[in-house]
Structure formats: structure tokens, C-alpha cells
PDB file of N, CA and C in Angstrom:
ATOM      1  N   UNK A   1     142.154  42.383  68.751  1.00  0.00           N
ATOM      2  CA  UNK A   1     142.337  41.792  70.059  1.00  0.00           C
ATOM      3  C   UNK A   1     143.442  40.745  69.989  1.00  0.00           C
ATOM      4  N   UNK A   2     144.309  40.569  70.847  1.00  0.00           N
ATOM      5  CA  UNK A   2     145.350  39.639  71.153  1.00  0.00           C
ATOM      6  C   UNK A   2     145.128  38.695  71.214  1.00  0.00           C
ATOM      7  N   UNK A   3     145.184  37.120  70.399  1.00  0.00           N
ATOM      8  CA  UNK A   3     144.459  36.325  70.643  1.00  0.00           C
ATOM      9  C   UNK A   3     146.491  35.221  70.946  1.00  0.00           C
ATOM     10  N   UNK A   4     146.637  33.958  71.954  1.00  0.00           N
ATOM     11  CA  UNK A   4     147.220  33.826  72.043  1.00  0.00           C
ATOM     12  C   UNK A   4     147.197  32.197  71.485  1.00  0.00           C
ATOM     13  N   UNK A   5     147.212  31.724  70.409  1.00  0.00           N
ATOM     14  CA  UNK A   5     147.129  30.115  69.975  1.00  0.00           C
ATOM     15  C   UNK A   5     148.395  29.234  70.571  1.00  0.00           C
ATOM     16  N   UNK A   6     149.493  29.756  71.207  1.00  0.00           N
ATOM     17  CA  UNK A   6     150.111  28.692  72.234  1.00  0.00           C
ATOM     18  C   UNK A   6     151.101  29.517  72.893  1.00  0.00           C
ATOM     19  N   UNK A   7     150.803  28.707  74.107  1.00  0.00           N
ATOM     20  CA  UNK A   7     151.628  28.941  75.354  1.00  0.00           C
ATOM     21  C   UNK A   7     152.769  27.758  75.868  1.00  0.00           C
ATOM     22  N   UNK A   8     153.972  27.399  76.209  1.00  0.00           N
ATOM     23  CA  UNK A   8     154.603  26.341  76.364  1.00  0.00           C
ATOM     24  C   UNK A   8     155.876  26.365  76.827  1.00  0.00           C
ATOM     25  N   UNK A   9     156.601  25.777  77.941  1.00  0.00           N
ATOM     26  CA  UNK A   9     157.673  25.372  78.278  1.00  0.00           C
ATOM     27  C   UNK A   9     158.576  24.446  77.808  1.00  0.00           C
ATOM     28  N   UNK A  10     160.058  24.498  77.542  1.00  0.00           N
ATOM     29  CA  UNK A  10     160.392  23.544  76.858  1.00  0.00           C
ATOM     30  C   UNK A  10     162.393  23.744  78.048  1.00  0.00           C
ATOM     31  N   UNK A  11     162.825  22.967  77.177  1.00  0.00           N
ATOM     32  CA  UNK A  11     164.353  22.911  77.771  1.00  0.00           C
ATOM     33  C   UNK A  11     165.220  24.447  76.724  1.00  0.00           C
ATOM     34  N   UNK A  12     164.612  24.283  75.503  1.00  0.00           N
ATOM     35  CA  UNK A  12     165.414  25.055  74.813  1.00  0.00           C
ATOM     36  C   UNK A  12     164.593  25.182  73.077  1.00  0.00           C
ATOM     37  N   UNK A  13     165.157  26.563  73.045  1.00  0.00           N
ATOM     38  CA  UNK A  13     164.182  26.631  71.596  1.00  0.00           C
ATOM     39  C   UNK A  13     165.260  27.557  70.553  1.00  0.00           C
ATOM     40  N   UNK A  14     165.559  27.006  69.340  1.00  0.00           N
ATOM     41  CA  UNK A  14     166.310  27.728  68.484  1.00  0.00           C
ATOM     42  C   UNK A  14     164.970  28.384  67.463  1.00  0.00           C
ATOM     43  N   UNK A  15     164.735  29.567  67.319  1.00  0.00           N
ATOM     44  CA  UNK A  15     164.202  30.262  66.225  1.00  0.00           C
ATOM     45  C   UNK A  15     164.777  31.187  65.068  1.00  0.00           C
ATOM     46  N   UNK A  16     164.097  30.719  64.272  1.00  0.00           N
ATOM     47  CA  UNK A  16     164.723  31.483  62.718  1.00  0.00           C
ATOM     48  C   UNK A  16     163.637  32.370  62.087  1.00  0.00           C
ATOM     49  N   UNK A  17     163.485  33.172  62.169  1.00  0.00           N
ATOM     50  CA  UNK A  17     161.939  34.252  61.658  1.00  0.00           C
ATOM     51  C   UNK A  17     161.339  33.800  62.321  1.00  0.00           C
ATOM     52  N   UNK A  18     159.923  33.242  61.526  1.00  0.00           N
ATOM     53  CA  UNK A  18     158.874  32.319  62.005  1.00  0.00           C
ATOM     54  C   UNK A  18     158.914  31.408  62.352  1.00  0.00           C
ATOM     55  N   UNK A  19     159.896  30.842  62.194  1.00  0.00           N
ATOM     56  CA  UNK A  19     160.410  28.744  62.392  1.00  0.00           C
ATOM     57  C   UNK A  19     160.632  28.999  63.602  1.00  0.00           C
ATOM     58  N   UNK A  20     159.993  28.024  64.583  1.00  0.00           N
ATOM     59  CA  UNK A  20     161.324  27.662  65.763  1.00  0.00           C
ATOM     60  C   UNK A  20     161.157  25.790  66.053  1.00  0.00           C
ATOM     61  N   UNK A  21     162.430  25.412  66.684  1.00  0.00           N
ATOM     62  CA  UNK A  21     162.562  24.557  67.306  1.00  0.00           C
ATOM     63  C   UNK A  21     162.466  24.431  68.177  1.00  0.00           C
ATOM     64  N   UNK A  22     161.645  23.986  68.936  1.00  0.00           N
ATOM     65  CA  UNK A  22     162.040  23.606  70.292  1.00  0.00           C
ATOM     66  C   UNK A  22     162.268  22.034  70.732  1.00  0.00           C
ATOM     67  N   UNK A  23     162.736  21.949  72.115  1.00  0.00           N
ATOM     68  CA  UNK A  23     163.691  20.739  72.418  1.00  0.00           C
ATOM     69  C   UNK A  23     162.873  20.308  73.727  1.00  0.00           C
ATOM     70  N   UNK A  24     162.441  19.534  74.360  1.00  0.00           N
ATOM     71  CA  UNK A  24     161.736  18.460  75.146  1.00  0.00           C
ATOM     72  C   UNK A  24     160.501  19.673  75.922  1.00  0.00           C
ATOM     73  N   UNK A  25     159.728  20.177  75.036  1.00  0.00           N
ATOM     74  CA  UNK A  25     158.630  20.564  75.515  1.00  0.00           C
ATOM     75  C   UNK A  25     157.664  19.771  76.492  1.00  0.00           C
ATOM     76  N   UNK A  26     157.977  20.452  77.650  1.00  0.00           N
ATOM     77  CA  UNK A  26     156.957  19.502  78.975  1.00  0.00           C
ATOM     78  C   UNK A  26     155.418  19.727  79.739  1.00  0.00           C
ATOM     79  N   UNK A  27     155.065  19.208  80.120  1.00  0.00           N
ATOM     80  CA  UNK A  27     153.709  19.335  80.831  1.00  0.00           C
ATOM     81  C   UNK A  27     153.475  19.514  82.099  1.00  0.00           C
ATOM     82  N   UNK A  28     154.326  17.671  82.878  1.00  0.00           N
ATOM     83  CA  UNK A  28     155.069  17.646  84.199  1.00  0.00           C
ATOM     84  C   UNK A  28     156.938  17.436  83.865  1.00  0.00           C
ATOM     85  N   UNK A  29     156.751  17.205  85.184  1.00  0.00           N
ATOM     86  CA  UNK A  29     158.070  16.882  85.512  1.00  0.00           C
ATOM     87  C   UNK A  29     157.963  16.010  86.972  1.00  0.00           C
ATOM     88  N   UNK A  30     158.840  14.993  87.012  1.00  0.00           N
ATOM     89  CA  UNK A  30     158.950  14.145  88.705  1.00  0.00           C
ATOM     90  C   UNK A  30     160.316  15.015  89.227  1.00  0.00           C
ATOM     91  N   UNK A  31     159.971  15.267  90.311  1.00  0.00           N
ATOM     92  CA  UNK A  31     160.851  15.984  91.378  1.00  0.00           C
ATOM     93  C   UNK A  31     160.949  14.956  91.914  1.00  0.00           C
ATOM     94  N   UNK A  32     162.631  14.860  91.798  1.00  0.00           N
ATOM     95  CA  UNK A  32     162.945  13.716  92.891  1.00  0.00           C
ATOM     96  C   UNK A  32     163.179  14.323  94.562  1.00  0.00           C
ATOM     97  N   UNK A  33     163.354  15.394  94.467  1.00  0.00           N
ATOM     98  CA  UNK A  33     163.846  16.048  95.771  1.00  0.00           C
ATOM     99  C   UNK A  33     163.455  17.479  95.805  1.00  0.00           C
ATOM    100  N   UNK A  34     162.554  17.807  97.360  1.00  0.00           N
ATOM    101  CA  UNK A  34     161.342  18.645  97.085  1.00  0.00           C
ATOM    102  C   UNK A  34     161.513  19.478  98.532  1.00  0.00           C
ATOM    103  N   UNK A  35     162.195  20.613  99.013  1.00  0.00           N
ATOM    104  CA  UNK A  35     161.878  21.654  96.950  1.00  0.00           C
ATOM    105  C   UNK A  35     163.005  22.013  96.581  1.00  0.00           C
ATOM    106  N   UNK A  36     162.778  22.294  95.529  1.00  0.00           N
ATOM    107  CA  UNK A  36     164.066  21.896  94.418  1.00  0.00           C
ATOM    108  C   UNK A  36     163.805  23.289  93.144  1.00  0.00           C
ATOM    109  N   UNK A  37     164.504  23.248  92.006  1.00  0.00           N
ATOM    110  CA  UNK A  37     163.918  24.714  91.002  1.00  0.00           C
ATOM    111  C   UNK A  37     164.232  23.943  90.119  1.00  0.00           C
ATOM    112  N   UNK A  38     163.563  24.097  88.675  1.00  0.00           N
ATOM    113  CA  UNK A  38     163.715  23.924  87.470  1.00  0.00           C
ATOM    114  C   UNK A  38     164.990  24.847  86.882  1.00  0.00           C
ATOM    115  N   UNK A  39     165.696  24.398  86.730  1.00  0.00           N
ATOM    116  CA  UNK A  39     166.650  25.111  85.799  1.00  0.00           C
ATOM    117  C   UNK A  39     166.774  25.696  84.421  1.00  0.00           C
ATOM    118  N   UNK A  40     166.907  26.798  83.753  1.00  0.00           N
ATOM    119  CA  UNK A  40     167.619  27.193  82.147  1.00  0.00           C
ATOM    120  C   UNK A  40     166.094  26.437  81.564  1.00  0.00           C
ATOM    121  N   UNK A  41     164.922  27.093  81.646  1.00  0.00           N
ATOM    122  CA  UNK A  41     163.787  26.796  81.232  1.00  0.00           C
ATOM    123  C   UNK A  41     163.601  27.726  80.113  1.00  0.00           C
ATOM    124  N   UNK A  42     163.061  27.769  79.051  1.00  0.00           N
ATOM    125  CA  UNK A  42     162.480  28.456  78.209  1.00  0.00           C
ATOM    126  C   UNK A  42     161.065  28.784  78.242  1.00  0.00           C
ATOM    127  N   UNK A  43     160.580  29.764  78.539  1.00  0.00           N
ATOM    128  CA  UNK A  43     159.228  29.947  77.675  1.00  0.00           C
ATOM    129  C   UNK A  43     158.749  30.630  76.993  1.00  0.00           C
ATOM    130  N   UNK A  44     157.765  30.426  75.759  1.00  0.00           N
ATOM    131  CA  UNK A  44     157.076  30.436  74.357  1.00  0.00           C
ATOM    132  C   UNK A  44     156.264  30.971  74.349  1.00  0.00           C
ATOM    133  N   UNK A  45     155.931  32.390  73.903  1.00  0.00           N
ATOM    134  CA  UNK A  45     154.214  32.288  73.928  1.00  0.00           C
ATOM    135  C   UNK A  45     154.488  32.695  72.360  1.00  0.00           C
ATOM    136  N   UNK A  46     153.206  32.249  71.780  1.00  0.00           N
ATOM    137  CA  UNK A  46     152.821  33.256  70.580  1.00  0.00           C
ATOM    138  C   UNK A  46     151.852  33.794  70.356  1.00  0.00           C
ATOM    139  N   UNK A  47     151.620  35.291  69.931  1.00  0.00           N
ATOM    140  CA  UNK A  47     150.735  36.191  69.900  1.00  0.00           C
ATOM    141  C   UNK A  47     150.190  36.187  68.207  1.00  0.00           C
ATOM    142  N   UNK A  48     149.079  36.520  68.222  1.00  0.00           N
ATOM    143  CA  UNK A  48     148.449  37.207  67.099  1.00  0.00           C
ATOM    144  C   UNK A  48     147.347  38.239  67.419  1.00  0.00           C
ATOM    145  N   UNK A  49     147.360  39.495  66.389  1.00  0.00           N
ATOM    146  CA  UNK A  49     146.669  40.281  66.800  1.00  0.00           C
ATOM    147  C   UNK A  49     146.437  41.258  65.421  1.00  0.00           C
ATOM    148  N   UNK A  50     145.525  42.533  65.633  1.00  0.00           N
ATOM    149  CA  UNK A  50     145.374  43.136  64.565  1.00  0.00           C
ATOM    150  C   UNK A  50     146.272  44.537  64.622  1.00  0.00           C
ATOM    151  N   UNK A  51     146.084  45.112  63.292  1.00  0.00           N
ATOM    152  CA  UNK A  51     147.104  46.758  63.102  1.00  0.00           C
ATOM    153  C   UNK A  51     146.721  47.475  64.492  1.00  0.00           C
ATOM    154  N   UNK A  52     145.648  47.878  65.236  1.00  0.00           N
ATOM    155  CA  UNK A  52     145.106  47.973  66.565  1.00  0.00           C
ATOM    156  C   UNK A  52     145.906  47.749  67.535  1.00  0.00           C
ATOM    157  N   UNK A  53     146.083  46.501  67.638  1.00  0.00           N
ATOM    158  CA  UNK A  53     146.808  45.936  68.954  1.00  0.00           C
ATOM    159  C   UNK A  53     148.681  46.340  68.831  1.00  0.00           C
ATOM    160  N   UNK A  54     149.328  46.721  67.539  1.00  0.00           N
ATOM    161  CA  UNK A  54     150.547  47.099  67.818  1.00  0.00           C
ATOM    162  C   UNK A  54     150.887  48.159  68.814  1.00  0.00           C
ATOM    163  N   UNK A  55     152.155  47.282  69.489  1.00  0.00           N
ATOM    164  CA  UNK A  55     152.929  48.433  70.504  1.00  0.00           C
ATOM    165  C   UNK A  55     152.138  48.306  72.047  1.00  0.00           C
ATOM    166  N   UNK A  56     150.823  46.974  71.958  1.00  0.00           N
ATOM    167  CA  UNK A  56     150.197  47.177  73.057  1.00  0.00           C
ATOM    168  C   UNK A  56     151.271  46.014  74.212  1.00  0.00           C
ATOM    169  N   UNK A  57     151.139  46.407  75.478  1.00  0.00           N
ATOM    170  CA  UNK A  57     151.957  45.892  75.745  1.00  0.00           C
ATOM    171  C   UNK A  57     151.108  44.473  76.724  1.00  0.00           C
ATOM    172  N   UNK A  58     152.209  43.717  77.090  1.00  0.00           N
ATOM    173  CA  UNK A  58     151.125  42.274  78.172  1.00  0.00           C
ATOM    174  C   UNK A  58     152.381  41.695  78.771  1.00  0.00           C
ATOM    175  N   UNK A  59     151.896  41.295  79.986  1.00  0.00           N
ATOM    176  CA  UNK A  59     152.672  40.607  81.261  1.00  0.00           C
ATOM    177  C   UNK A  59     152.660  39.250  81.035  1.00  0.00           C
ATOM    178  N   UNK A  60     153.536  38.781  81.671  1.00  0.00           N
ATOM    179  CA  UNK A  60     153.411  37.202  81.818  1.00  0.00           C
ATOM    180  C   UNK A  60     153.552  36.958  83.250  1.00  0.00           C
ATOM    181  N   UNK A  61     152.197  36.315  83.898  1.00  0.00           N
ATOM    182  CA  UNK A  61     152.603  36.292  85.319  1.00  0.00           C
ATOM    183  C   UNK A  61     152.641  34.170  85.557  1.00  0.00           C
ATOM    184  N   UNK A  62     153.716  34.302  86.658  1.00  0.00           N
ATOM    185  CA  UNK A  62     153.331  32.600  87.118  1.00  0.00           C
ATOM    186  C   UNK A  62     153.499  32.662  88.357  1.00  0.00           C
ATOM    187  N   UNK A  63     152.961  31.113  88.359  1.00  0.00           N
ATOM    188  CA  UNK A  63     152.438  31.396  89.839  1.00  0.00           C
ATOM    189  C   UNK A  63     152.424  29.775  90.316  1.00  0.00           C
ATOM    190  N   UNK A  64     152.126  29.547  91.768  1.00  0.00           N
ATOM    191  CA  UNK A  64     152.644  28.300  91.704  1.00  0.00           C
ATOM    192  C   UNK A  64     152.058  28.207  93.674  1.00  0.00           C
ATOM    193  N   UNK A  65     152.173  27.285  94.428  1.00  0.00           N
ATOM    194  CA  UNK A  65     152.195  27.133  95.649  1.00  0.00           C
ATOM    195  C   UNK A  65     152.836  28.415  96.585  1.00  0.00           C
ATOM    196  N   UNK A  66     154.342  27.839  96.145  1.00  0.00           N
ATOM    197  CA  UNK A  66     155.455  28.795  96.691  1.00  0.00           C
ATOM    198  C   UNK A  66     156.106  29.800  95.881  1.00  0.00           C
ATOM    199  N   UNK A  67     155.443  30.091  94.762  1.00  0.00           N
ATOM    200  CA  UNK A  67     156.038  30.956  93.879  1.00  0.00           C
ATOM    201  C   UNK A  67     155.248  32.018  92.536  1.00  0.00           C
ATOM    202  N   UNK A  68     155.441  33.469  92.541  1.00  0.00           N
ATOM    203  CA  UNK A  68     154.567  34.013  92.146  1.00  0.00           C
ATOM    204  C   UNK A  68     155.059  35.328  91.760  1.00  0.00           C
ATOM    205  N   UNK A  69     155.342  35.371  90.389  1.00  0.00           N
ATOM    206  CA  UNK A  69     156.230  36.718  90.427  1.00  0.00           C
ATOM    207  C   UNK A  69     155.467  37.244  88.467  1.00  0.00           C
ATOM    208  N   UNK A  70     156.315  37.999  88.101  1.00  0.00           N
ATOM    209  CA  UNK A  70     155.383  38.422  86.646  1.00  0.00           C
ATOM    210  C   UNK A  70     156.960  39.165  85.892  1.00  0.00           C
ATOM    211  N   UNK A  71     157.038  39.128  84.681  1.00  0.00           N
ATOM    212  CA  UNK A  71     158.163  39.278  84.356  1.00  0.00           C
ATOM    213  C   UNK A  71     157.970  40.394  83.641  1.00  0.00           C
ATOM    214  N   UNK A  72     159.187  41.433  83.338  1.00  0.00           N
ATOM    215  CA  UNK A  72     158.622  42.776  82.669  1.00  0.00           C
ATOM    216  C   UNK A  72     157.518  42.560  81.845  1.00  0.00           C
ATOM    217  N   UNK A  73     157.377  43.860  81.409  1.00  0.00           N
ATOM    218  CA  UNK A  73     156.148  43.761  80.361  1.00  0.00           C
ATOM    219  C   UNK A  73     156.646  43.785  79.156  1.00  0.00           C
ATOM    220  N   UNK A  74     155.781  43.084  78.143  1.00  0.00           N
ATOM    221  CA  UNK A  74     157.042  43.015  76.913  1.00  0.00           C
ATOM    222  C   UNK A  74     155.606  43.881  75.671  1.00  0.00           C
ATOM    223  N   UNK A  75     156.099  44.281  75.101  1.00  0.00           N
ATOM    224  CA  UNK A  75     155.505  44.851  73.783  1.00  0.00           C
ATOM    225  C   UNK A  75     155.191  44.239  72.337  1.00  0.00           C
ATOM    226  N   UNK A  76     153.740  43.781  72.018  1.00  0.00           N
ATOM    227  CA  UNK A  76     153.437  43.437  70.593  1.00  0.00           C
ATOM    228  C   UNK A  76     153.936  44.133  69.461  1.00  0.00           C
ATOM    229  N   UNK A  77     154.134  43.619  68.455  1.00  0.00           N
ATOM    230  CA  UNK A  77     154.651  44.121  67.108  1.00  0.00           C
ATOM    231  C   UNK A  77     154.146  43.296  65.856  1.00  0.00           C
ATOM    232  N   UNK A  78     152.985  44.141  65.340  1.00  0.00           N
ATOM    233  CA  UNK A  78     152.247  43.735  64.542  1.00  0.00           C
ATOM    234  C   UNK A  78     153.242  43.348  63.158  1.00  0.00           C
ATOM    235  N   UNK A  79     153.042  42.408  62.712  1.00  0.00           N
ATOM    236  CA  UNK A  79     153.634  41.893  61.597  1.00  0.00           C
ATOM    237  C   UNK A  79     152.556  41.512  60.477  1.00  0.00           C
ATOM    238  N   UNK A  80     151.921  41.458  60.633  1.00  0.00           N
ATOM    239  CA  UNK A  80     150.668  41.260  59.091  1.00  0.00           C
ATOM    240  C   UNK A  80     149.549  40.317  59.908  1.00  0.00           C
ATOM    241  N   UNK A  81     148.152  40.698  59.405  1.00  0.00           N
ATOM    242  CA  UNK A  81     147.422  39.124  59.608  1.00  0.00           C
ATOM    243  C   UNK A  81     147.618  37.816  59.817  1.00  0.00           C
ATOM    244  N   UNK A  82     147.253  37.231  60.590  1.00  0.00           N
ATOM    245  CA  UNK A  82     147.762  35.910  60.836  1.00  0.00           C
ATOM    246  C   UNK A  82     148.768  35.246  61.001  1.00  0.00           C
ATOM    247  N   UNK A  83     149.920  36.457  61.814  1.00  0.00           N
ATOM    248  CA  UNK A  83     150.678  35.414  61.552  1.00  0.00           C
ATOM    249  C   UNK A  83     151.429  35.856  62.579  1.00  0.00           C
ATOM    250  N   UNK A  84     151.955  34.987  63.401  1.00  0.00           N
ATOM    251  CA  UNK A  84     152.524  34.475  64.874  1.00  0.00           C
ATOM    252  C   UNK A  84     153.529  35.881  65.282  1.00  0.00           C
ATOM    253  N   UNK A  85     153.620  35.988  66.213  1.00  0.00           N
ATOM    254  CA  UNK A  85     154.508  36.670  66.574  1.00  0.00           C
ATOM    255  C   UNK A  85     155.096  36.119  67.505  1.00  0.00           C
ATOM    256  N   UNK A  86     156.304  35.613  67.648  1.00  0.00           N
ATOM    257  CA  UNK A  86     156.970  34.314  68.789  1.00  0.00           C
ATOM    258  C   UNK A  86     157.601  35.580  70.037  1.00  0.00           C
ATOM    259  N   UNK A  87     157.524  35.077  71.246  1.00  0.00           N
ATOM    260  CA  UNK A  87     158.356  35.647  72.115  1.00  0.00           C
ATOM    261  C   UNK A  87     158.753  34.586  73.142  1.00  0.00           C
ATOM    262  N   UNK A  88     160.049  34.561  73.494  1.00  0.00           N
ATOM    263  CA  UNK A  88     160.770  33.807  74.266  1.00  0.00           C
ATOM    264  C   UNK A  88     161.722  34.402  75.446  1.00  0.00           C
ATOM    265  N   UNK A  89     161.340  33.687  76.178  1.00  0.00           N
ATOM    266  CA  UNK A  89     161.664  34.308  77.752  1.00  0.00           C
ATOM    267  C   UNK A  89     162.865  33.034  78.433  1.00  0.00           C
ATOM    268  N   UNK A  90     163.989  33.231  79.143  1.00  0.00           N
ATOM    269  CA  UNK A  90     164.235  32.397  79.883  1.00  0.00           C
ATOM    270  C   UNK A  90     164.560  32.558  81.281  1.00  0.00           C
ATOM    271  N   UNK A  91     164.295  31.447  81.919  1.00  0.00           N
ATOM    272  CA  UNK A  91     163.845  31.383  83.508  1.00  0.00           C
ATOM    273  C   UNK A  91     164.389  30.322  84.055  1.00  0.00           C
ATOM    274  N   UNK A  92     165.334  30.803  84.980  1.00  0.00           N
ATOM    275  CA  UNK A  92     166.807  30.135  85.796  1.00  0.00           C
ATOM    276  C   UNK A  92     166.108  29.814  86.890  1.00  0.00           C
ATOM    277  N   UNK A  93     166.292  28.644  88.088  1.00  0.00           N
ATOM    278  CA  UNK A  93     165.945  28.458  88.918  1.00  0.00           C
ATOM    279  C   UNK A  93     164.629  29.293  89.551  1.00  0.00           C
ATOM    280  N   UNK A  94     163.466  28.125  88.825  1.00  0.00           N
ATOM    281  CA  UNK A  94     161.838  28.468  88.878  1.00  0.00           C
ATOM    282  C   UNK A  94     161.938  27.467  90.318  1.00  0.00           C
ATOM    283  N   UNK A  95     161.064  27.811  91.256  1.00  0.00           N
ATOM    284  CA  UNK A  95     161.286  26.910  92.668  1.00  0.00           C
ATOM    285  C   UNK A  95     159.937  26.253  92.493  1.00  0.00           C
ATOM    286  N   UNK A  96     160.248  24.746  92.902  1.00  0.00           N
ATOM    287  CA  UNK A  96     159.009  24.199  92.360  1.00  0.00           C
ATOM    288  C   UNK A  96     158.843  23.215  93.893  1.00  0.00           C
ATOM    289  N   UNK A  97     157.806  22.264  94.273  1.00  0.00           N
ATOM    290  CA  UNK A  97     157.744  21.562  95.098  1.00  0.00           C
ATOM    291  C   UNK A  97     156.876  20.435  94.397  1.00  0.00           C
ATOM    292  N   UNK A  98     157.218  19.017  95.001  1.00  0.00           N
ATOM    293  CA  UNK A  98     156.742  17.834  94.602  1.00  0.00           C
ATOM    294  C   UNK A  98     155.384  17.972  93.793  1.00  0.00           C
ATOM    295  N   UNK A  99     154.276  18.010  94.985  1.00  0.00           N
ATOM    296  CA  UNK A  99     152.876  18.216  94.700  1.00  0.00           C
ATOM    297  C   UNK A  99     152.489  19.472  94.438  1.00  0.00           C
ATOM    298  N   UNK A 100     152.858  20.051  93.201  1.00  0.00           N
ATOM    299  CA  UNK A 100     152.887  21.974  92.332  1.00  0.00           C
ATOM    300  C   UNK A 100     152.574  21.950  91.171  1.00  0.00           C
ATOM    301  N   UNK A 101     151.644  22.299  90.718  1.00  0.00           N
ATOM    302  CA  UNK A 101     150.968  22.830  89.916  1.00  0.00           C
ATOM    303  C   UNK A 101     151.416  24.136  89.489  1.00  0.00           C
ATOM    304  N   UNK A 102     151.874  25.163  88.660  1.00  0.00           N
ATOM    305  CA  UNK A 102     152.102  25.767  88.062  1.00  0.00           C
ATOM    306  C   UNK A 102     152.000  26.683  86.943  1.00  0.00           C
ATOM    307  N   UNK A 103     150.940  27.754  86.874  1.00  0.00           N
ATOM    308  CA  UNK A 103     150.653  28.175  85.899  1.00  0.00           C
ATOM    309  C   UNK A 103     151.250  29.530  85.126  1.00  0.00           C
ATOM    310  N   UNK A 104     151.065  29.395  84.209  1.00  0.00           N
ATOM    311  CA  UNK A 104     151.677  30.414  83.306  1.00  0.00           C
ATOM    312  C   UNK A 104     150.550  31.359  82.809  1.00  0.00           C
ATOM    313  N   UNK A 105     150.183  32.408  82.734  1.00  0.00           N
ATOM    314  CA  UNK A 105     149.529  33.104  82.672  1.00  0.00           C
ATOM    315  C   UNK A 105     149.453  34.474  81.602  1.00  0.00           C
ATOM    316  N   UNK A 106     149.238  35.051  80.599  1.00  0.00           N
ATOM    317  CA  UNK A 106     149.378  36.393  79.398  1.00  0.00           C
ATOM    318  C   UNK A 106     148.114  37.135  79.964  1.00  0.00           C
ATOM    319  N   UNK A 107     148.837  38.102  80.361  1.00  0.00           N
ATOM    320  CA  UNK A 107     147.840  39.604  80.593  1.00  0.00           C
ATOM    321  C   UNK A 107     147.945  40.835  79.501  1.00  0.00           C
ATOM    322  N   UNK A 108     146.537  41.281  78.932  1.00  0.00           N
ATOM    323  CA  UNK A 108     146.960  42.070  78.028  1.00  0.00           C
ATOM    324  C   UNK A 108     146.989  43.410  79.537  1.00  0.00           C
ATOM    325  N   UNK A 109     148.063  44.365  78.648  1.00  0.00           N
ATOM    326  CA  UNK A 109     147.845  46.109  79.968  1.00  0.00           C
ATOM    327  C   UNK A 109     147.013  46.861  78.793  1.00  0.00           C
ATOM    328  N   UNK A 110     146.339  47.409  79.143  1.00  0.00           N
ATOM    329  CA  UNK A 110     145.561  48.259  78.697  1.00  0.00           C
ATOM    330  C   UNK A 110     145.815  49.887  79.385  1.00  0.00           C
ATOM    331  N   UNK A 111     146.132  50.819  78.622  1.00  0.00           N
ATOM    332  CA  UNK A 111     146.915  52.145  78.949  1.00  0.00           C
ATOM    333  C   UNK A 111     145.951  52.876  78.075  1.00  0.00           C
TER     334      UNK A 111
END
């Protein structure tokens, strides 16, 4: 089973194999002027899973007040026990409003 130990937004993330960096990983943000979009956002998930779960595929949907869309479906690739499988997405003008809440969401598809 797909188990997902972190999910996260940041400004920017350099990865090397397994290593990555990332650069001002956030929670909120103050909107000075509403509504407005987040710009050149990165996001992180990392997967772990078993020989089973290779090739299975999962969505990433977000969602928000005014905003709600799901990005292709991307495909697992089992790499050994325990150990991370990084995927990184980036996302250009996310439309956000003052008082927005925002969630990020991993769907496994089951076929």
C-alpha cells in the first residue's frame, strides 16, 4: 500500500537521487492584495510503497475556495523497501484569496 510520509510546498527544490533541497518551505502566506496567485511554486510529495504497488498510478488534487483542479496522473516506481520515492510538480499562478485555506490532496487510482 502507498503510504505517503510527506507532503509540502516550498519556493524551490534542487534534488540529487534521494537528497533534495528545498528553499522556504511554507504553511501560510499574507496576501497583501486579494485575489492575487502564488507564483513558480513547487510541490513535494514522497511516496513509499511495496513490489505490489509499482507502476500504480495517483492524482494530486487541490482545492481551495476559488480553486480546484487535479494534475495528470503520475506513476509509482518501486525502488526497494523503504525508501522515498520523491516527485516534484511545479505550479505557476495558483489563485489564492486573503481568507483561503488550501489543500493538497494524493489519490491512489486503482485500475
Amino acid at each position: 500500500m502507498l503510504k505517503v510520509p510527506y507532503i509540502f510546498i516550498c519556493e524551490g527544490i534542487k534534488v540529487d537521487k534521494a537528497d533534495f533541497s528545498p528553499s522556504n518551505i511554507f504553511d501560510r502566506r499574507i496576501i497583501l492584495k486579494s485575489p492575487t496567485f502564488l507564483e513558480n511554486i513547487s510541490l513535494v510529495i514522497g511516496l513509499i510503497g511495496d513490489k505490489d504497488d509499482d507502476q500504480k498510478e495517483f492524482t494530486v488534487k487541490i482545492r481551495g475556495k476559488i480553486f480546484n483542479a487535479s494534475l495528470p496522473p503520475l506513476k509509482y516506481e518501486f525502488k526497494g523497501y523503504d525508501e522515498i520515492t520523491i516527485f516534484q510538480g511545479e505550479i505557476d499562478k495558483l489563485p489564492v484569496s486573503e481568507d483561503e485555506t488550501i489543500y493538497f490532496e494524493v489519490f491512489l487510482i486503482i485500475r
